[in-house]
PDB file of N, CA and C in Angstrom:
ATOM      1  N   UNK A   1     101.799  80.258  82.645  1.00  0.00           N
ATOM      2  CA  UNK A   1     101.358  79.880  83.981  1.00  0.00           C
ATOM      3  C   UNK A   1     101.425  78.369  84.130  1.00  0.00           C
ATOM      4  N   UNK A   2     101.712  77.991  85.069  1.00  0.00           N
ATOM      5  CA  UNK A   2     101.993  76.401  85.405  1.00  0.00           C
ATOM      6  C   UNK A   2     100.127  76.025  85.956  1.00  0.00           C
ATOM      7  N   UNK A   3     100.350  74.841  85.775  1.00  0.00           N
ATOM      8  CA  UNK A   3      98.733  74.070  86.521  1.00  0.00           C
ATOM      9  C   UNK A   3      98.916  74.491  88.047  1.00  0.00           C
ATOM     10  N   UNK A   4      99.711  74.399  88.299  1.00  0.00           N
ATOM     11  CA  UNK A   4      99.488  74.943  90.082  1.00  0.00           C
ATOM     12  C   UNK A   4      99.243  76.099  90.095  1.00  0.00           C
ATOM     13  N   UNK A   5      99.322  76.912  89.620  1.00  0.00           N
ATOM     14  CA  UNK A   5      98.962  78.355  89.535  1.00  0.00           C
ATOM     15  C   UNK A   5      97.336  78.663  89.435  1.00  0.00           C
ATOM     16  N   UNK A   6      97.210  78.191  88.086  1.00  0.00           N
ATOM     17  CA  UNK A   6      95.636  77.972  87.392  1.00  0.00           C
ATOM     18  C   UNK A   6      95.356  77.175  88.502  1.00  0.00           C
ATOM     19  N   UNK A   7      95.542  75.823  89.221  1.00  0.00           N
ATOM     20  CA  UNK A   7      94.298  75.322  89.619  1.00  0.00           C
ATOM     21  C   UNK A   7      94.178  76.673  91.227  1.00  0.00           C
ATOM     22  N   UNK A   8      95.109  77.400  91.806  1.00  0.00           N
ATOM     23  CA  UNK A   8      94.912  78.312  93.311  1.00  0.00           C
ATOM     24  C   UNK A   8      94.408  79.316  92.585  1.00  0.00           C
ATOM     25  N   UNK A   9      94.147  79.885  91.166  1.00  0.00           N
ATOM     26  CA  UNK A   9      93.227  80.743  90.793  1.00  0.00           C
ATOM     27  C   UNK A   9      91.647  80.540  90.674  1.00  0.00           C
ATOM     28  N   UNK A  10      91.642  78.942  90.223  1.00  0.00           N
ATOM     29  CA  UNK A  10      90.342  78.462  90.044  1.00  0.00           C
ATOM     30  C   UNK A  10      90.015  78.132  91.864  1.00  0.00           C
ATOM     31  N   UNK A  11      90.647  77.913  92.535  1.00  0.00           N
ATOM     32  CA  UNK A  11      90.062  77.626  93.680  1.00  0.00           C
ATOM     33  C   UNK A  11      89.483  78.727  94.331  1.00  0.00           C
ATOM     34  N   UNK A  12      90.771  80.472  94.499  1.00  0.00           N
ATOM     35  CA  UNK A  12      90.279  81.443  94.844  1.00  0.00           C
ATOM     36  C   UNK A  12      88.758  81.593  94.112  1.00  0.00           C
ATOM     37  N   UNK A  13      88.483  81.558  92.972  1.00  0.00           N
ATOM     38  CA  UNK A  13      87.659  82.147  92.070  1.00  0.00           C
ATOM     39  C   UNK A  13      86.384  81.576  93.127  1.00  0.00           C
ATOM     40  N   UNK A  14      86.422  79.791  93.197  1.00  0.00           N
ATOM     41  CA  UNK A  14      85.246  79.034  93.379  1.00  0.00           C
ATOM     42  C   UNK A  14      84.397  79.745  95.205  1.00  0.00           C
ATOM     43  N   UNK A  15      85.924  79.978  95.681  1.00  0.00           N
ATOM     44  CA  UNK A  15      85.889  79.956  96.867  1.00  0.00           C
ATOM     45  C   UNK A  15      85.010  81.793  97.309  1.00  0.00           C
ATOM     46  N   UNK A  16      85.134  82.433  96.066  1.00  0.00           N
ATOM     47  CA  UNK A  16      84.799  84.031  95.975  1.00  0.00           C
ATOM     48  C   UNK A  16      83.526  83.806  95.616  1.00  0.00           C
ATOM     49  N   UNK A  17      83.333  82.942  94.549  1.00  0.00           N
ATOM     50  CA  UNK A  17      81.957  82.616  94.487  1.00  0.00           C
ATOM     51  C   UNK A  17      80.991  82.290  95.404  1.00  0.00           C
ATOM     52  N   UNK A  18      81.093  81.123  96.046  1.00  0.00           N
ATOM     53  CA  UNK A  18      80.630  80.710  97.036  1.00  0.00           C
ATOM     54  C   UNK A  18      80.004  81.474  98.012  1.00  0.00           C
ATOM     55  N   UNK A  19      81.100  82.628  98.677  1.00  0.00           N
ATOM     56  CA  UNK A  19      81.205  83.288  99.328  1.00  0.00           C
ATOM     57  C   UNK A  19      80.101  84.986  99.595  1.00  0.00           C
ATOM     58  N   UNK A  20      80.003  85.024  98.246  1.00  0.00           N
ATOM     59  CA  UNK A  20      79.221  86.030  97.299  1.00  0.00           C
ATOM     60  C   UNK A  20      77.714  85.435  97.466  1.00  0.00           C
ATOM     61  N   UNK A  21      77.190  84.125  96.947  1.00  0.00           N
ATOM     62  CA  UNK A  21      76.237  83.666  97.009  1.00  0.00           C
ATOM     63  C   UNK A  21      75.771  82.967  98.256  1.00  0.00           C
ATOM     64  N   UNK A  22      76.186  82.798  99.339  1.00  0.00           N
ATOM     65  CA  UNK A  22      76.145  82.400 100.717  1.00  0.00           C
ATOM     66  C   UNK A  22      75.880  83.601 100.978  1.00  0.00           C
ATOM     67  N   UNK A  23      76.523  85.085 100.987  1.00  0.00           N
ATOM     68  CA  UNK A  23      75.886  86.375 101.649  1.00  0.00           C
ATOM     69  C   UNK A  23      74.881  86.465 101.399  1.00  0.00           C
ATOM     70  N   UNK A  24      74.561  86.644  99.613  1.00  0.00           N
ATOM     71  CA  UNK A  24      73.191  87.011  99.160  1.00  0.00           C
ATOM     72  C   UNK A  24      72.402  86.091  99.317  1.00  0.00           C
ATOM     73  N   UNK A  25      71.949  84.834  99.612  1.00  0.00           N
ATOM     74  CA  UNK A  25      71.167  84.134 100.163  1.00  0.00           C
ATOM     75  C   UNK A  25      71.211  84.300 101.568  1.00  0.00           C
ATOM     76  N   UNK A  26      72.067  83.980 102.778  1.00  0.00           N
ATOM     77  CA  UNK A  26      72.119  84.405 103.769  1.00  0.00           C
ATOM     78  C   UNK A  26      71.081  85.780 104.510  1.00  0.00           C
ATOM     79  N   UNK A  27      71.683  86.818 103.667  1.00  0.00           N
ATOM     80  CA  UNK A  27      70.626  88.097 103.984  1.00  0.00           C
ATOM     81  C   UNK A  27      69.206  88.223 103.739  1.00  0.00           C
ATOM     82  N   UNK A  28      68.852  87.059 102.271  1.00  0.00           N
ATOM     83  CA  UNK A  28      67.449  87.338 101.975  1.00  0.00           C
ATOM     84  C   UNK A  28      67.027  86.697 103.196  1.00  0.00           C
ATOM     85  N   UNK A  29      67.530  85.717 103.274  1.00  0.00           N
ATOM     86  CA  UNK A  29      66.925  84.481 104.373  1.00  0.00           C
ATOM     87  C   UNK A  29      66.205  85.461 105.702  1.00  0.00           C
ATOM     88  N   UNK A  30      67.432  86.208 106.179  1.00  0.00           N
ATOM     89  CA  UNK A  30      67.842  86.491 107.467  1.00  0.00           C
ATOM     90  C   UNK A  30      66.419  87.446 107.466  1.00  0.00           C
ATOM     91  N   UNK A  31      66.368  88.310 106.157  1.00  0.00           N
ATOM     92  CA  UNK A  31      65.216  89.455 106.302  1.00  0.00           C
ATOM     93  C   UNK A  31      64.351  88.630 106.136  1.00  0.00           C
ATOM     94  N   UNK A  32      64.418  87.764 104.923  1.00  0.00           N
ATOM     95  CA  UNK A  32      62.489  87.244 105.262  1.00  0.00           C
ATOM     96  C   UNK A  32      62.139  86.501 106.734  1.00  0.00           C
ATOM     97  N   UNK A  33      62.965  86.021 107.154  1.00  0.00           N
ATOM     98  CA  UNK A  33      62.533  85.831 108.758  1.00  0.00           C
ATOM     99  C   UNK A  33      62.141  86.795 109.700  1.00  0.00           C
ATOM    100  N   UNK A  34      63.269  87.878 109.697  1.00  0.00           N
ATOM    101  CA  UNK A  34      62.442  89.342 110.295  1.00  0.00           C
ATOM    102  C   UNK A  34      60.954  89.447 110.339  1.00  0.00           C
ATOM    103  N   UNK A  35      60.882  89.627 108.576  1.00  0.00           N
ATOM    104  CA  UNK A  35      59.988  90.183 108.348  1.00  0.00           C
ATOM    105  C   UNK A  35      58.499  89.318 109.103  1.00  0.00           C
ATOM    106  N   UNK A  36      58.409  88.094 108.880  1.00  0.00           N
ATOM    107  CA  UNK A  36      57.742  86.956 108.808  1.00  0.00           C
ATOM    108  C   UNK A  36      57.007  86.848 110.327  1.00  0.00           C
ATOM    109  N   UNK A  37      58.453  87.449 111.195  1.00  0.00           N
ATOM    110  CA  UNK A  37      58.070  86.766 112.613  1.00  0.00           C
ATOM    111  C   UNK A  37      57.431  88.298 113.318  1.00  0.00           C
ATOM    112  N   UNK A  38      57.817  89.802 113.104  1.00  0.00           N
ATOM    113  CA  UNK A  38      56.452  90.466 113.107  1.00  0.00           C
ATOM    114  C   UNK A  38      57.323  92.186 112.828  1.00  0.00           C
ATOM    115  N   UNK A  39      57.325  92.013 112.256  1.00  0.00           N
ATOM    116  CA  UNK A  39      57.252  93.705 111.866  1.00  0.00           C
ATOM    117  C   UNK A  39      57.132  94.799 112.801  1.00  0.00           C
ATOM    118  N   UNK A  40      56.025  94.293 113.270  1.00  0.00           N
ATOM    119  CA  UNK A  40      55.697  95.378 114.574  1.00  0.00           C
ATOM    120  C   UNK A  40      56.470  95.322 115.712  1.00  0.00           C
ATOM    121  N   UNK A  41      56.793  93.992 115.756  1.00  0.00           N
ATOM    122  CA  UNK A  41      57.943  94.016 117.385  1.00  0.00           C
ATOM    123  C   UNK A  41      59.502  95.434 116.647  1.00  0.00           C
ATOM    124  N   UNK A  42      59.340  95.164 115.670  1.00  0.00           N
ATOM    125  CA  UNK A  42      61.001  95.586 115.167  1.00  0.00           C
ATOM    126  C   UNK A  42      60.537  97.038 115.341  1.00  0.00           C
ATOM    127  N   UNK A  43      59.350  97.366 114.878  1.00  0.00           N
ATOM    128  CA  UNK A  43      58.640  98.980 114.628  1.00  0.00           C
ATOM    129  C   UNK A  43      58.585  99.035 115.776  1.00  0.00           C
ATOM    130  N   UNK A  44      58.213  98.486 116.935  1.00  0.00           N
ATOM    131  CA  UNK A  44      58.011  98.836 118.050  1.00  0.00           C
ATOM    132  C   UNK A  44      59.264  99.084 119.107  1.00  0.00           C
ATOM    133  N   UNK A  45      60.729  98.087 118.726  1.00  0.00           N
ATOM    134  CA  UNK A  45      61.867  97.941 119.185  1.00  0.00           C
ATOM    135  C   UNK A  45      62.495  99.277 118.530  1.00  0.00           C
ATOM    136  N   UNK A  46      62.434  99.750 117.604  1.00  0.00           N
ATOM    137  CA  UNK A  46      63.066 100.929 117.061  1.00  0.00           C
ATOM    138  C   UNK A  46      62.636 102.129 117.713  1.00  0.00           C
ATOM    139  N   UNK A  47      61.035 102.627 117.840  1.00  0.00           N
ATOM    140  CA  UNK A  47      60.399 103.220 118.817  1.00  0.00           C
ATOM    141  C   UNK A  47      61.005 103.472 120.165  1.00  0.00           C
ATOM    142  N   UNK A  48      60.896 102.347 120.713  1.00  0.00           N
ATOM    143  CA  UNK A  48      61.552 102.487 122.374  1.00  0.00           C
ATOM    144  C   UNK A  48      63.046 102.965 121.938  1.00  0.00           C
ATOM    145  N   UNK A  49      64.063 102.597 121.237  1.00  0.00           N
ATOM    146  CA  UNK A  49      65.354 103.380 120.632  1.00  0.00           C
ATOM    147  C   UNK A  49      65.298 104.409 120.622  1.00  0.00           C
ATOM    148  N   UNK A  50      64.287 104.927 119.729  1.00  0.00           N
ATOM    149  CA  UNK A  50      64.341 106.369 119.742  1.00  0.00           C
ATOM    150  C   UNK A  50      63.928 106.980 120.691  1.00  0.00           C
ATOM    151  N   UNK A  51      63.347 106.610 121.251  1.00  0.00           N
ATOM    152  CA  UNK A  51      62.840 107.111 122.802  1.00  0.00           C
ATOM    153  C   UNK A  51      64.004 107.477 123.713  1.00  0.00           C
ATOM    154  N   UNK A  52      65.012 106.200 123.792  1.00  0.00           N
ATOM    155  CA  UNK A  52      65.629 106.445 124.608  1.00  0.00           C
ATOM    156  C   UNK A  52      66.950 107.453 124.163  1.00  0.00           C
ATOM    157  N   UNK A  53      67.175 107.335 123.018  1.00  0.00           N
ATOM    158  CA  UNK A  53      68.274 108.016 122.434  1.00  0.00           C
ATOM    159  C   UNK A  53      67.736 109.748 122.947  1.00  0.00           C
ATOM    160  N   UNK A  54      66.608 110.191 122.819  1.00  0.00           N
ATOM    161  CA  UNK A  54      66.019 111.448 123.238  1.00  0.00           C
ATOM    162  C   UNK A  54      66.384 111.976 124.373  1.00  0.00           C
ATOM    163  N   UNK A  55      65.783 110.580 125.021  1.00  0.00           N
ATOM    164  CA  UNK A  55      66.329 110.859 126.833  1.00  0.00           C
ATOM    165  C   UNK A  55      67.382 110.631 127.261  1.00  0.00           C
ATOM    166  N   UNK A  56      68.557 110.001 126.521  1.00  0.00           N
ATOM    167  CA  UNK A  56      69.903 110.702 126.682  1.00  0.00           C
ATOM    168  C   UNK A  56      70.458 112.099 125.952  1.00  0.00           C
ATOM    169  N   UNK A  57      69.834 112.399 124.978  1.00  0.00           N
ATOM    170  CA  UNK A  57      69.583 113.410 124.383  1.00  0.00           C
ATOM    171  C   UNK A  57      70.019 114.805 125.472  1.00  0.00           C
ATOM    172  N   UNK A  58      68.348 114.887 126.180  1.00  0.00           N
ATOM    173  CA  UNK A  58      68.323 115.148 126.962  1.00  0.00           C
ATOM    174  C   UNK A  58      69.299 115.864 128.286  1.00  0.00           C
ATOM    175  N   UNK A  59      69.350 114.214 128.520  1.00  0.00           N
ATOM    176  CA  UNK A  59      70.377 114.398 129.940  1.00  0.00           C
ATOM    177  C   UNK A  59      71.552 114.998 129.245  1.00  0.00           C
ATOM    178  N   UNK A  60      72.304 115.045 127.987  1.00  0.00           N
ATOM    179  CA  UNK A  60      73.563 115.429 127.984  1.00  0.00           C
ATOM    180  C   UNK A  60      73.208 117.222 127.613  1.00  0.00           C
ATOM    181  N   UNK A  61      72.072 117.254 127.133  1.00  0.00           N
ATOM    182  CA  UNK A  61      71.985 118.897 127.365  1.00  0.00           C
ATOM    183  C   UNK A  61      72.265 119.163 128.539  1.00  0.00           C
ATOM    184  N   UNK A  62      71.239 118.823 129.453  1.00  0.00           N
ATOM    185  CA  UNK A  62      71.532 119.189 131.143  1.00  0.00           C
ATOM    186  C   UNK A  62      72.417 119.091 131.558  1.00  0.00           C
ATOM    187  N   UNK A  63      73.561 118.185 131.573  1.00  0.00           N
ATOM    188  CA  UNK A  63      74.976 117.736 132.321  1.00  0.00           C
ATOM    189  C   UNK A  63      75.983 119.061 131.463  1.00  0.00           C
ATOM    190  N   UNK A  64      75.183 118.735 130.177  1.00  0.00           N
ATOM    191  CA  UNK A  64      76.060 119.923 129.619  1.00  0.00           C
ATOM    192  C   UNK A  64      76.071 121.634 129.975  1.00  0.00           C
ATOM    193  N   UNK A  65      74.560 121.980 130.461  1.00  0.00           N
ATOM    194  CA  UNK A  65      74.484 123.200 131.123  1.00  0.00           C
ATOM    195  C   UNK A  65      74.698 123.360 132.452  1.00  0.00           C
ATOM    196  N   UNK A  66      74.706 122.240 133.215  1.00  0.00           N
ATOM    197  CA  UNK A  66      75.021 122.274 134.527  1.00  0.00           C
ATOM    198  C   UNK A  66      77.115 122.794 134.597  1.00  0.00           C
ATOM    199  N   UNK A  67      77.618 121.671 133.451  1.00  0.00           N
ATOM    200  CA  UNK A  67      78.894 121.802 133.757  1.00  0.00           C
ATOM    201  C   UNK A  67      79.379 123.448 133.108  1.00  0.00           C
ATOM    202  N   UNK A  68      78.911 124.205 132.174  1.00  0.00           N
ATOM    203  CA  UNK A  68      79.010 125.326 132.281  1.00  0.00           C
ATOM    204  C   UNK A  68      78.358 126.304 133.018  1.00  0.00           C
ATOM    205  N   UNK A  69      77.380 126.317 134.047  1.00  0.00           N
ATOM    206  CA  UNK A  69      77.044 126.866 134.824  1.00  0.00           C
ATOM    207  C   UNK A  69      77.727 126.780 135.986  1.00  0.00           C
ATOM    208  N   UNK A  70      78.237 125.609 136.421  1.00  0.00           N
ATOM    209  CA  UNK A  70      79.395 125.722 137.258  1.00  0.00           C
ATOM    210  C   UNK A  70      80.623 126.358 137.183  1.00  0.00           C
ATOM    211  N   UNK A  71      80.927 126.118 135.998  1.00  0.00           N
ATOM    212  CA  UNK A  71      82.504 126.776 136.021  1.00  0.00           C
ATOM    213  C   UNK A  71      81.702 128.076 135.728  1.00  0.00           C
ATOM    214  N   UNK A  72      81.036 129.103 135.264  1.00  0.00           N
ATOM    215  CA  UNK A  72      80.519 130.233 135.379  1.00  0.00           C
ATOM    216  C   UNK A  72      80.413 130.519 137.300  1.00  0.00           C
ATOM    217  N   UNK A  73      79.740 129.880 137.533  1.00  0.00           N
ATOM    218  CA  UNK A  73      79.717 130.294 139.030  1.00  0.00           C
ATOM    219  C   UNK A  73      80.921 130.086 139.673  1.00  0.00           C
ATOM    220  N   UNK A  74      81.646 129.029 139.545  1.00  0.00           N
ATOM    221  CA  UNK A  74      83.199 128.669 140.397  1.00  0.00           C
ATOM    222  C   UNK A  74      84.118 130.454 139.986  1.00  0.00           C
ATOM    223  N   UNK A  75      83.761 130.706 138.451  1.00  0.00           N
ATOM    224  CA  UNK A  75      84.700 131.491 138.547  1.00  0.00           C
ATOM    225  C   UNK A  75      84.144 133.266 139.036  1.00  0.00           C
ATOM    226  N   UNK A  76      82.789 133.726 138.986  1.00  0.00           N
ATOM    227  CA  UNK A  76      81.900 134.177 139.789  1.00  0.00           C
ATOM    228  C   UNK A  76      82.993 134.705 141.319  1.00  0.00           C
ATOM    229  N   UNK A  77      82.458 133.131 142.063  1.00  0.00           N
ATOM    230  CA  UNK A  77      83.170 132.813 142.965  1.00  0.00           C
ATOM    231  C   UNK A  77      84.380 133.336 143.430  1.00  0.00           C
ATOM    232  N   UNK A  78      85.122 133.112 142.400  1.00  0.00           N
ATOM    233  CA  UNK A  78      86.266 133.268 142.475  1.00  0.00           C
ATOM    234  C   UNK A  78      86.371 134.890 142.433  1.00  0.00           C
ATOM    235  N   UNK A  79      86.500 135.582 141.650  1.00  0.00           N
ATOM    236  CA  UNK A  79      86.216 136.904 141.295  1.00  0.00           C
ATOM    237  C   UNK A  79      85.499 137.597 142.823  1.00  0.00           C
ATOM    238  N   UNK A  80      84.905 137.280 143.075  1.00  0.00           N
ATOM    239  CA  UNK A  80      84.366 137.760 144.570  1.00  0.00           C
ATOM    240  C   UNK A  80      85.073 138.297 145.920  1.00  0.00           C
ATOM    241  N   UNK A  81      85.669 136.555 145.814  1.00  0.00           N
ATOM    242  CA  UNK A  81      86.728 136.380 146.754  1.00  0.00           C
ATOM    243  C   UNK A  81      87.817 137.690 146.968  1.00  0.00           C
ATOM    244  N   UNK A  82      88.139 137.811 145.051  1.00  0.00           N
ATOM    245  CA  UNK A  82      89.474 138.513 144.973  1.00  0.00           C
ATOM    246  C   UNK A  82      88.922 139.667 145.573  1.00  0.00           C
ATOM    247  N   UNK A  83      87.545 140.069 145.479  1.00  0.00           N
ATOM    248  CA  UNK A  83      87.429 141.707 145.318  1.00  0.00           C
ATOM    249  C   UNK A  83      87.481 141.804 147.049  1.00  0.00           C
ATOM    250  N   UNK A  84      87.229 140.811 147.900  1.00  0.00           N
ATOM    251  CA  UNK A  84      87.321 141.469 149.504  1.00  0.00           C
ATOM    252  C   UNK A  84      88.312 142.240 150.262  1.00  0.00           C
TER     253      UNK A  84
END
């Protein structure tokens, strides 16, 4: 291997390093601030989430029985028609 080689291996290497230890500091950081500034807003922000995820929940049951109750009745409908 030539020195130019070795030194863009040692640079990748430094640069992987770096990179590695900037995440894992980065994230502790990021959570102990979470944590720090209140717990309960986040417990409470997840709450209303799930809340709402329910009540779309919800609505897509209904949209979902409405749209097969329609085409049940359209074709109903239809069938009716033919028999006059």
């Amino acid at each position: 291997m030539s020195s130019g080689q070795i030194t863009a291996i040692v640079i990748v290497a430094i640069v992987m390093v770096a990179s590695v230890i900037r995440a894992v500091v980065g994230v502790g950081i990021r959570h102990h601030r979470f944590a720090l500034r209140g717990d309960d807003r986040m417990q409470a922000e997840n709450q209303r989430l799930r809340e709402q995820v329910g009540d779309l929940q919800e609505r897509l049951k209904v949209l979902e029985r409405i749209t097969v109750d329609k085409e049940n009745s359209l074709s109903r409908e239809i069938d009716a028609l033919r028999d006059r």
